[in-house]
N, C-alpha and C. Protein backbone atom coordinates (compact mmCIF):
# COMPACT_ATOMS: atom_id res chain seq x y z
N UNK A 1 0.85 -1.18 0.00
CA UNK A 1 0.00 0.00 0.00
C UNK A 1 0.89 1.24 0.00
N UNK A 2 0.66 2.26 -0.70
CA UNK A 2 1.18 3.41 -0.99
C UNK A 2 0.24 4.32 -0.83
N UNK A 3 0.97 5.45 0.29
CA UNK A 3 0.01 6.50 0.74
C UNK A 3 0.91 7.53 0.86
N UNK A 4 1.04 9.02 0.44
CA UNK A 4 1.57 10.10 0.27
C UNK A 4 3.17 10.09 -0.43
N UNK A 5 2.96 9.05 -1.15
CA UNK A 5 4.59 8.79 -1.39
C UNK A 5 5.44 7.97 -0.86
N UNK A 6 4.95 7.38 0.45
CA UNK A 6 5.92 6.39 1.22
C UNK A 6 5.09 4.66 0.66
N UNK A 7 5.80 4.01 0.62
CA UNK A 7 5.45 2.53 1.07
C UNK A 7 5.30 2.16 2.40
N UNK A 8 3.58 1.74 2.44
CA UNK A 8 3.05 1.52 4.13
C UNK A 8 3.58 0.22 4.20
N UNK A 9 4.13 -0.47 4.99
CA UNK A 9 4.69 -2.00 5.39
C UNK A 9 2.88 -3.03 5.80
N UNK A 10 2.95 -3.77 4.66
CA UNK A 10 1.30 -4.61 4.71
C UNK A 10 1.27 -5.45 5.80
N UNK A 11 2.44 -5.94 6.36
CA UNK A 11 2.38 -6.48 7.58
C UNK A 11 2.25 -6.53 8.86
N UNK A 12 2.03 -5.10 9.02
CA UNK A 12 1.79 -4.53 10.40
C UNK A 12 0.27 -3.75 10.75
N UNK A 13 -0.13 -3.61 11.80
CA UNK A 13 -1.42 -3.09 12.35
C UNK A 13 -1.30 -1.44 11.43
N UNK A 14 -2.72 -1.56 11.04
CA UNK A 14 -3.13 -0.12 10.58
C UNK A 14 -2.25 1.14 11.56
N UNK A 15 -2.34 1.28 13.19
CA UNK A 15 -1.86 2.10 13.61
C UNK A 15 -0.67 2.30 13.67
N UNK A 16 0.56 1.18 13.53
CA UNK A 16 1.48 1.43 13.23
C UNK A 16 2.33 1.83 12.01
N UNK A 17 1.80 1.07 11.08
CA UNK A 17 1.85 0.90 9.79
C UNK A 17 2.00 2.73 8.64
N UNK A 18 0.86 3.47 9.55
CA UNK A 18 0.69 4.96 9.31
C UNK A 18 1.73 5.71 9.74
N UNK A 19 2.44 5.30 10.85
CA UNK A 19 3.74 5.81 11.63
C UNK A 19 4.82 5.75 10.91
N UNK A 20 4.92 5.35 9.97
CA UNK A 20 5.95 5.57 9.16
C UNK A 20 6.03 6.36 7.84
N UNK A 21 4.80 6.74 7.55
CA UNK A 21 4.67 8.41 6.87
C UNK A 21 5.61 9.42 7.68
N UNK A 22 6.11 10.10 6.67
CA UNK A 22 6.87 11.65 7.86
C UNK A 22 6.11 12.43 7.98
N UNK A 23 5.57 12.53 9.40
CA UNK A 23 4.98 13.37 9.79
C UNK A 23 3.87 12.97 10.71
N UNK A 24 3.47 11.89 11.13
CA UNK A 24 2.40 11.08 11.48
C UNK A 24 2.82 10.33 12.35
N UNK A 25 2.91 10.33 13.45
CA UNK A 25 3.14 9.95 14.73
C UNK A 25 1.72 8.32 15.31
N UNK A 26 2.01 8.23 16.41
CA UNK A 26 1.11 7.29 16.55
C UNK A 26 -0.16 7.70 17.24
N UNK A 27 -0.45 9.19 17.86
CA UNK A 27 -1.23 9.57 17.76
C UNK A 27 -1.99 10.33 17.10
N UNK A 28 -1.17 10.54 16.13
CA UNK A 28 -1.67 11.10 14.78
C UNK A 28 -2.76 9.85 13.88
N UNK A 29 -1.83 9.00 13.77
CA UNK A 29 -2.68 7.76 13.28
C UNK A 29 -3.59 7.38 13.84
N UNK A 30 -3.66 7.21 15.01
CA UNK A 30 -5.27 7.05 15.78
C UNK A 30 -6.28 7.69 15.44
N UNK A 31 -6.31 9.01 15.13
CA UNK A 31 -7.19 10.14 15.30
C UNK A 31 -7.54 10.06 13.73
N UNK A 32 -6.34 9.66 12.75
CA UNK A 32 -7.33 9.52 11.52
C UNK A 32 -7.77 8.10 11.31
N UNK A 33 -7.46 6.89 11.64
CA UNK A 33 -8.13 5.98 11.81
C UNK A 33 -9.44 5.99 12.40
N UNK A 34 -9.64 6.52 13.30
CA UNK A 34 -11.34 7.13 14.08
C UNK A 34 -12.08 8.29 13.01
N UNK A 35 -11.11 9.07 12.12
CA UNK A 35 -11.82 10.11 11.39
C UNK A 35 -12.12 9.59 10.46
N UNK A 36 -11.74 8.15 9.70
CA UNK A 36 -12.06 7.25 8.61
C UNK A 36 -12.83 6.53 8.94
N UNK A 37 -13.12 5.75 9.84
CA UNK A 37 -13.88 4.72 10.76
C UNK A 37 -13.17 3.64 9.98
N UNK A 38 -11.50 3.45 9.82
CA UNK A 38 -10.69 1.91 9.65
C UNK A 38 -10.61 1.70 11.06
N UNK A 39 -10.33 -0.20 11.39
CA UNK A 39 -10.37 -0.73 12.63
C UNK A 39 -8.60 -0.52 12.45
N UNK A 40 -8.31 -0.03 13.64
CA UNK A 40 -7.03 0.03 14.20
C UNK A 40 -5.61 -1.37 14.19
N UNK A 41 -7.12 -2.60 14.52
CA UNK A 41 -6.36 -3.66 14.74
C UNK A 41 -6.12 -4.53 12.80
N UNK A 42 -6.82 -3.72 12.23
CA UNK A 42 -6.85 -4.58 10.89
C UNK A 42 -4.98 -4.48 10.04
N UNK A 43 -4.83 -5.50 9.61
CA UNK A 43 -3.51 -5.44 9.10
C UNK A 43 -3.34 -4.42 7.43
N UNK A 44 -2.34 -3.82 7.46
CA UNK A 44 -2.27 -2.94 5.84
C UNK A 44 -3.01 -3.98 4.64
N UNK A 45 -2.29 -4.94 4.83
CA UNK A 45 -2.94 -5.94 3.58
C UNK A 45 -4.25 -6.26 3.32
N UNK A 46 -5.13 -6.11 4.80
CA UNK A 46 -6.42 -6.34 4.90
C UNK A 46 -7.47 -5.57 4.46
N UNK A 47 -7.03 -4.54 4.36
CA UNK A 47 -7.89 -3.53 3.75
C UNK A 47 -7.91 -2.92 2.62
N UNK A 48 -9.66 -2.52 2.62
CA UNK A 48 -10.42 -2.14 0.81
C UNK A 48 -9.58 -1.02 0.17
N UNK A 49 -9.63 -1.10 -1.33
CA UNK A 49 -9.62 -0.13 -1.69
C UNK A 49 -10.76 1.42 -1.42
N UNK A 50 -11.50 1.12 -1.15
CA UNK A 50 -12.47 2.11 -0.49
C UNK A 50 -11.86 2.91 0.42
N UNK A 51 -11.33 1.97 1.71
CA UNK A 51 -10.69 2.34 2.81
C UNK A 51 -9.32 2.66 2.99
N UNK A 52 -8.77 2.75 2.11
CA UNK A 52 -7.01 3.24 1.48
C UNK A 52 -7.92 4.72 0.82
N UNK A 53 -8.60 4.93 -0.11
CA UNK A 53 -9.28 6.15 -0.31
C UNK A 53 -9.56 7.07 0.54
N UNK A 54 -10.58 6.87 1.34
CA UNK A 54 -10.65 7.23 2.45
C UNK A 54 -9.82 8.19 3.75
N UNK A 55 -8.52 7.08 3.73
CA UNK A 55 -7.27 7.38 4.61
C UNK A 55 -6.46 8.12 4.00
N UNK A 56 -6.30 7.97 2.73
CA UNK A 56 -5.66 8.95 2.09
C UNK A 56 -6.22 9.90 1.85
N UNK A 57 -7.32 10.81 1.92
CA UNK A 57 -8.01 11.39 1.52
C UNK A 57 -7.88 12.50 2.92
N UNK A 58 -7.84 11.68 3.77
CA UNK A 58 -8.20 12.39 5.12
C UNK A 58 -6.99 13.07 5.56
N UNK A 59 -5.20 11.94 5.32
CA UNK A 59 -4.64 12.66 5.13
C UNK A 59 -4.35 13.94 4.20
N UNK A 60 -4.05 13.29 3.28
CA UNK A 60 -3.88 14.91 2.32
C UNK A 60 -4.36 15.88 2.40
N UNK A 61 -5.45 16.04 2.99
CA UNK A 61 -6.77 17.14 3.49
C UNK A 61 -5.64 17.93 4.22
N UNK A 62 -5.79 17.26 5.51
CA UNK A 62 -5.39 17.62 7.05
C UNK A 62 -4.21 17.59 7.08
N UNK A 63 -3.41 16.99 6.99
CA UNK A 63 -2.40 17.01 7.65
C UNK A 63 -1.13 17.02 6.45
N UNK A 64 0.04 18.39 7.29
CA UNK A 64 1.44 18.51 6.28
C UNK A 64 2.10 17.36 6.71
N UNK A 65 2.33 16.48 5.53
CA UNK A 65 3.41 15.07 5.80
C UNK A 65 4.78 15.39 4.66
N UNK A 66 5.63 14.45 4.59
CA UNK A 66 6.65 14.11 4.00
C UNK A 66 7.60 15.48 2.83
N UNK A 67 7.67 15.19 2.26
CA UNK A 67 8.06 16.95 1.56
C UNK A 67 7.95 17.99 1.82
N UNK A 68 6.03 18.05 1.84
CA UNK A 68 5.93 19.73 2.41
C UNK A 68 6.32 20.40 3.87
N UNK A 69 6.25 18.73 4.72
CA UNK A 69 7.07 18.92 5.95
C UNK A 69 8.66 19.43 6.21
N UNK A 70 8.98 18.54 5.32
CA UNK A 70 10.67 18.70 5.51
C UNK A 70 10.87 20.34 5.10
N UNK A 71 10.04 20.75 4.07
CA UNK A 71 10.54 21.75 3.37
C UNK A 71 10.14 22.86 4.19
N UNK A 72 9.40 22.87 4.84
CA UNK A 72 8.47 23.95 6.23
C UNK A 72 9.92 23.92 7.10
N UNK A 73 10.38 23.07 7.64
CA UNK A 73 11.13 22.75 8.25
C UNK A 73 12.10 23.24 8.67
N UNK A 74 12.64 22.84 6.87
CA UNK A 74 13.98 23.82 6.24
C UNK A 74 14.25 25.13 6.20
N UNK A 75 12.85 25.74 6.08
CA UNK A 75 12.72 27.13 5.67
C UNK A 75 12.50 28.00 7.16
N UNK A 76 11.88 26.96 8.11
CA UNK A 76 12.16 27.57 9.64
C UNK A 76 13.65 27.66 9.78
N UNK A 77 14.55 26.81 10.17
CA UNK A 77 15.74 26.90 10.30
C UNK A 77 16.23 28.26 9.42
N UNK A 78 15.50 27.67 8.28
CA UNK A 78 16.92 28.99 7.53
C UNK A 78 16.58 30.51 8.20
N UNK A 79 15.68 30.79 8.34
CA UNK A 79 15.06 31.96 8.86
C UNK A 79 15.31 31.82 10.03
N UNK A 80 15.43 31.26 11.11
CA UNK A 80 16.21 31.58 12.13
C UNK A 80 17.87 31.73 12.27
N UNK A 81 18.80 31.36 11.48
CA UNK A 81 20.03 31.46 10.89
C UNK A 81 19.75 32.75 10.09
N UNK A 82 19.19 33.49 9.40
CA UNK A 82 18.97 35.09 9.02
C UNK A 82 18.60 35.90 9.68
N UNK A 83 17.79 35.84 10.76
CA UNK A 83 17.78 36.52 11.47
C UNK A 83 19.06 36.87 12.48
N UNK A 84 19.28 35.91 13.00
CA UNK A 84 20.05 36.05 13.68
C UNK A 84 20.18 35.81 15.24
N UNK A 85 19.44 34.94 15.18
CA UNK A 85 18.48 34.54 16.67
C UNK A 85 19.73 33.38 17.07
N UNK A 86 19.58 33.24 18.30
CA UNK A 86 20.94 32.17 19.35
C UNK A 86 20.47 30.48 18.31
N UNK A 87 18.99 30.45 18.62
CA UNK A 87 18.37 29.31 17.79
C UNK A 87 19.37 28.59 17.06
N UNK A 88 19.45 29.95 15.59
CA UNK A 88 19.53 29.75 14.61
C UNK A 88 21.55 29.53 14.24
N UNK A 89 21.48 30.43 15.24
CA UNK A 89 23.20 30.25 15.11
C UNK A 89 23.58 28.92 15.83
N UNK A 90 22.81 28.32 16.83
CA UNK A 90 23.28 26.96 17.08
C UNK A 90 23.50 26.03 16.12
N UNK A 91 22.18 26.13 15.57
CA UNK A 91 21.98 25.14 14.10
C UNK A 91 22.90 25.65 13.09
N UNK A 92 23.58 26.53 12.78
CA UNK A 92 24.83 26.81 11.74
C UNK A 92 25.74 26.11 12.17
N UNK A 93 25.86 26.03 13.58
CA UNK A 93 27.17 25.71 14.31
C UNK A 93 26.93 24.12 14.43
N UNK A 94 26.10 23.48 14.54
CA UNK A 94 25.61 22.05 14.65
C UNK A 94 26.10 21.70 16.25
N UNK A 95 25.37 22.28 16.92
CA UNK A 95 25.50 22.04 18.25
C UNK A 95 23.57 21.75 18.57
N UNK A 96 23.27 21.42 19.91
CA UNK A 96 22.00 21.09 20.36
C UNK A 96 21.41 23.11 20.29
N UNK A 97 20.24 22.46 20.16
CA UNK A 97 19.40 24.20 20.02
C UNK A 97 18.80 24.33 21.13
N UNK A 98 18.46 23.15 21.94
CA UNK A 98 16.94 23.49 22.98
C UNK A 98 17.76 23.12 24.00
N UNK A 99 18.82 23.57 24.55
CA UNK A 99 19.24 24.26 25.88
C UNK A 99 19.85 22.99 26.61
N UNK A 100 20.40 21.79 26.18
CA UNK A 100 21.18 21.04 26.83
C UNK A 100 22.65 21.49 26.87
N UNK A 101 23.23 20.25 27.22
CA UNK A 101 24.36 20.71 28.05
C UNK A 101 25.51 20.31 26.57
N UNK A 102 26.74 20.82 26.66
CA UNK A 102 27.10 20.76 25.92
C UNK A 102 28.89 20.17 26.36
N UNK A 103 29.11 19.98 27.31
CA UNK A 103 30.57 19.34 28.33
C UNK A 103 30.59 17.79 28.02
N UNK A 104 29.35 17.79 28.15
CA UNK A 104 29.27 15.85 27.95
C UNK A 104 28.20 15.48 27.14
N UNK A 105 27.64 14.69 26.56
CA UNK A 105 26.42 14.27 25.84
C UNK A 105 26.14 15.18 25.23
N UNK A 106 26.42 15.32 24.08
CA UNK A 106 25.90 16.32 22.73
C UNK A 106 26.80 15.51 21.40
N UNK A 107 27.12 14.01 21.66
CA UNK A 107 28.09 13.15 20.59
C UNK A 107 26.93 13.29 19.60
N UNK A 108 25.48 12.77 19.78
CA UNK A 108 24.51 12.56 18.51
C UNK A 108 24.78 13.99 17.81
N UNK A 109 24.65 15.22 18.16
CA UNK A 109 24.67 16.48 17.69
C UNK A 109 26.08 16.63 16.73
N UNK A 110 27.20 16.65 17.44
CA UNK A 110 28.25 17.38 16.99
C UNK A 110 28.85 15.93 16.25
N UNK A 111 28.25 14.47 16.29
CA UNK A 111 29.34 13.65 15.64
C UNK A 111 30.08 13.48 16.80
N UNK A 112 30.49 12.20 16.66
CA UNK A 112 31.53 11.67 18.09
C UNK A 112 32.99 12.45 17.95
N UNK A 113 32.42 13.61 18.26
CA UNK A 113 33.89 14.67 18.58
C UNK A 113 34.61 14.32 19.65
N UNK A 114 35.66 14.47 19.71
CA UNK A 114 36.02 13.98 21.04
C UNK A 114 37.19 15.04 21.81
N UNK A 115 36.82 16.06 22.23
CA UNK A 115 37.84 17.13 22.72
C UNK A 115 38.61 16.98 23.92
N UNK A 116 38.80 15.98 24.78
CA UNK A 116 39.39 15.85 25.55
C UNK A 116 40.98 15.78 25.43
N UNK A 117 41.52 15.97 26.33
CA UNK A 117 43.71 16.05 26.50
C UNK A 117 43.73 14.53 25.73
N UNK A 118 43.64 13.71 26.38
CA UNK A 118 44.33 12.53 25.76
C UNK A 118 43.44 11.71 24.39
N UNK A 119 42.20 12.23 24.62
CA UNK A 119 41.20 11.38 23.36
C UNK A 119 41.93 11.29 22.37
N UNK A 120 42.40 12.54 21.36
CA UNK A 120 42.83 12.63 19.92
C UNK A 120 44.33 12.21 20.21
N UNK A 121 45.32 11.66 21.37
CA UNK A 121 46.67 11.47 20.96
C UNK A 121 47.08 9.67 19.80
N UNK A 122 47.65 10.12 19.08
CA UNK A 122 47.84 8.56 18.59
C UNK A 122 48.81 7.94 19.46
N UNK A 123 49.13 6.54 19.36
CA UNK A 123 49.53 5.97 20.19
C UNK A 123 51.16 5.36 19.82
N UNK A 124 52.20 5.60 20.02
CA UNK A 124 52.81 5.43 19.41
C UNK A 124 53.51 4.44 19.58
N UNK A 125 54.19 3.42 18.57
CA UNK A 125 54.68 2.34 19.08
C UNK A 125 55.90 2.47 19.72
N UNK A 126 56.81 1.27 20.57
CA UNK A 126 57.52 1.03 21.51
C UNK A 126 58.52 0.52 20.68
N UNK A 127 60.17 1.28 20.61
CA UNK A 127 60.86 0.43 19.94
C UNK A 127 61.64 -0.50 20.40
C-alpha cells in the first residue's frame, strides 16, 4: 500500500503501519483511523480499496506530511540562521538548540567529537 509517497509495510497493524509516513506519529494515526472509521487492529494488507481512499483522503486534506514537511522545516531553520536569533546560530554551528548541556552528551549532535587532552593522541609504538 502506498500513501503520500511512502510505502506503508502490509504487515503490520493499521496504527502502526501509518507511523511511518513523515509526519504522522502514533497519535496522529489514531485520530485519523477514528476520522475514517478503519479498525485500528486490521492489518495494511487487509484492507479495501475504499478504505485506502478514504485514509488517504483524510490525510492529504489535514495534515502537512513528507516533503511539504521537511521543506516547512527547512525554511524555519533557515530563517532563524537570518535573522540572527541564538536558535539559529546553534543550528549553523551544529550544536543542540533546545538548551542542553554541551561538556558531555551532545556526541549525537556534533558527531563523536572527542575534545578531551588525551582522546585525539595517537599511540605510538615502543621500539
Amino acid at each position: 500500500m502506498r500513501i503520500a509517497g511512502t510505502n506503508v509495510p502490509d504487515n503490520k497493524r493499521l496504527e502502526v503501519a501509518l507511523t511511518y509516513i513523515y509526519g504522522i506519529g502514533s497519535s496522529t494515526a489514531r485520530k485519523i483511523l477514528v476520522e475514517s472509521n478503519v479498525s485500528p487492529d486490521k492489518k495494511a494488507k487487509e484492507i479495501s480499496g475504499a478504505e485506502i481512499n478514504r485514509l488517504r483522503n483524510i490525510i492529504e486534506k489535514n495534515y502537512r506530511i513528507e516533503g511539504e514537511l521537511r521543506r516547512d522545516i527547512l525554511l524555519n531553520i533557515r530563517r532563524l540562521k537570518e535573522i540572527g536569533s541564538y536558535r539559529g546560530a546553534r543550528h549553523a554551528r551544529s550544536l543542540p538548540v533546545r538548551g542542553q548541556r554541551t561538556k558531555t552528551n551532545s556526541r549525537t549532535r556534533r558527531g563523536n567529537v572527542r575534545k578531551t587532552m588525551g582522546s585525539g593522541k595517537r599511540k605510538l609504538d615502543k621500539k
